[in-house]
Protein backbone atom coordinates (compact mmCIF):
# COMPACT_ATOMS: atom_id res chain seq x y z
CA UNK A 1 39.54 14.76 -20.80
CA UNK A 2 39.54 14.16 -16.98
CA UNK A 3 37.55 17.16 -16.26
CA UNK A 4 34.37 15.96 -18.56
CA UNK A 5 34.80 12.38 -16.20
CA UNK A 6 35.24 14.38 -12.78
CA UNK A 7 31.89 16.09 -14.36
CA UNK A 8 30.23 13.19 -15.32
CA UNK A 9 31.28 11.53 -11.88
CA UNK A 10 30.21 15.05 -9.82
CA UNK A 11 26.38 15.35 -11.55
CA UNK A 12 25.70 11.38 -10.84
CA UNK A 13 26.87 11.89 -7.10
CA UNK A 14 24.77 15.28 -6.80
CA UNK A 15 22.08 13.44 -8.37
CA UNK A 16 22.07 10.54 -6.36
CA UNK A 17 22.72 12.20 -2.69
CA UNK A 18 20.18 15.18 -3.58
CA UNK A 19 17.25 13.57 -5.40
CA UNK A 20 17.49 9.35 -4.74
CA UNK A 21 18.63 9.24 -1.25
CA UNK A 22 16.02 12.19 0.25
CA UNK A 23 13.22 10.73 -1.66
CA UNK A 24 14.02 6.94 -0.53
CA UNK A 25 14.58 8.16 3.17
CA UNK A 26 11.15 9.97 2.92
CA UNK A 27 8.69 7.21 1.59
CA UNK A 28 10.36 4.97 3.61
CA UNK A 29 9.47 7.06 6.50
CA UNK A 30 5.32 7.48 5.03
CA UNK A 31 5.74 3.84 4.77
CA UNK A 32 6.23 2.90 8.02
CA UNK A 33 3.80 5.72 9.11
CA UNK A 34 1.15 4.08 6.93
CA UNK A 35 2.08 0.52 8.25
CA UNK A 36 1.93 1.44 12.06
CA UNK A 37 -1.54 3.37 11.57
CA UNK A 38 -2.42 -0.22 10.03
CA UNK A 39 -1.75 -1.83 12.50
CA UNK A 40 -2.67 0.16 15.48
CA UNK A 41 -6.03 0.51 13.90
CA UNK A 42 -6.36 -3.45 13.01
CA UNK A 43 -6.69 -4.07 17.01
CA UNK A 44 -9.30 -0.90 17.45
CA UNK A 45 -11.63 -1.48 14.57
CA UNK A 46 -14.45 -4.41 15.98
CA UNK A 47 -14.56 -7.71 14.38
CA UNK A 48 -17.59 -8.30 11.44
CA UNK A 49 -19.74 -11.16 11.67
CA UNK A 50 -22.24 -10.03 9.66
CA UNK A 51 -20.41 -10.68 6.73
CA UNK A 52 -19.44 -14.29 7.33
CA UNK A 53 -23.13 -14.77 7.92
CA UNK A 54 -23.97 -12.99 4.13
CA UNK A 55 -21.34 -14.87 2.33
CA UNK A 56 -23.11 -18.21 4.43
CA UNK A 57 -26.15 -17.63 2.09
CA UNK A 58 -24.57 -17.93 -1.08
CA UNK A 59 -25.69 -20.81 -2.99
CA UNK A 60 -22.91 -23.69 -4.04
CA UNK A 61 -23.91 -22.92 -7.68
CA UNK A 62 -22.64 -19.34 -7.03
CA UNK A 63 -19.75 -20.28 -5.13
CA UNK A 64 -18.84 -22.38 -8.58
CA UNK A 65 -18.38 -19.13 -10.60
CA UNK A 66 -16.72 -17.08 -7.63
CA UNK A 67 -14.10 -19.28 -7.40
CA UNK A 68 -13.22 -19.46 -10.77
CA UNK A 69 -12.93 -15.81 -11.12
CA UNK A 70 -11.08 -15.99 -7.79
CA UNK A 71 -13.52 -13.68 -5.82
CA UNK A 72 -11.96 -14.16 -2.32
CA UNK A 73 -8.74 -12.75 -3.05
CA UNK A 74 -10.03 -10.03 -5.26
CA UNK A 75 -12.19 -9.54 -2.36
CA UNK A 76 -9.56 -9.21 -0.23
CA UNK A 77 -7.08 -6.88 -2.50
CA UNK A 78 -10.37 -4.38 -3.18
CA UNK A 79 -11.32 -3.58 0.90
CA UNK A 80 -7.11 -3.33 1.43
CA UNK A 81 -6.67 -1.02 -1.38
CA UNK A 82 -9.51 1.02 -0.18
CA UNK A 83 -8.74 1.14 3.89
CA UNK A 84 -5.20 2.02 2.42
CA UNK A 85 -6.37 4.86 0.30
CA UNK A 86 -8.40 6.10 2.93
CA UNK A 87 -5.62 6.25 5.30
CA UNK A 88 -3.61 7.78 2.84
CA UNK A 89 -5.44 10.67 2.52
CA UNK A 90 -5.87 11.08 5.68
CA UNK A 91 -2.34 11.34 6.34
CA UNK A 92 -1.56 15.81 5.81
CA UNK A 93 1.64 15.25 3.77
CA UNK A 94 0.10 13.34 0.75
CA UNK A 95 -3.86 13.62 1.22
């Protein structure tokens, strides 16, 4: 009886301490990898003006519809996800 417990008790340990811990300690490490290239590159890449200027010439009739379908934040979330995914791949490990 106690040795199908110790068992049970041995495989959830190995489990946990060979699989769990090694993968949390590694994307936790790609993380912060990923989140200092952000940021080191967020002060080298130059600042856009053109793009303030494009979005200037949008009519208020347009504007209506983009901010119902909340276009600035999906704006936002869309050129994240793909500097992220570039840097991604770019890192030898994953890409």
């Amino acid at each position: 009886m106690y040795g199908i417990v110790v068992a049970a008790i041995n495989s959830a340990l190995g489990f946990i301490f060979k699989t769990a811990i090694v993968k949390f300690i590694l994307f936790f490490g790609l993380y912060m990898v990923t989140y200092s290239f952000i940021a080191y590159l967020s002060d080298k890449l130059p600042s856009v003006t053109g793009l303030d200027s494009l979005f200037n010439q949008i009519p208020a009739g347009m504007w209506y519809f983009l901010d119902i379908f909340k276009f600035s934040t999906g704006f936002n979330l869309c050129i994240s996800a793909f500097v992220l995914r570039f840097m991604i791949r770019r890192i030898p490990v994953i890409g």
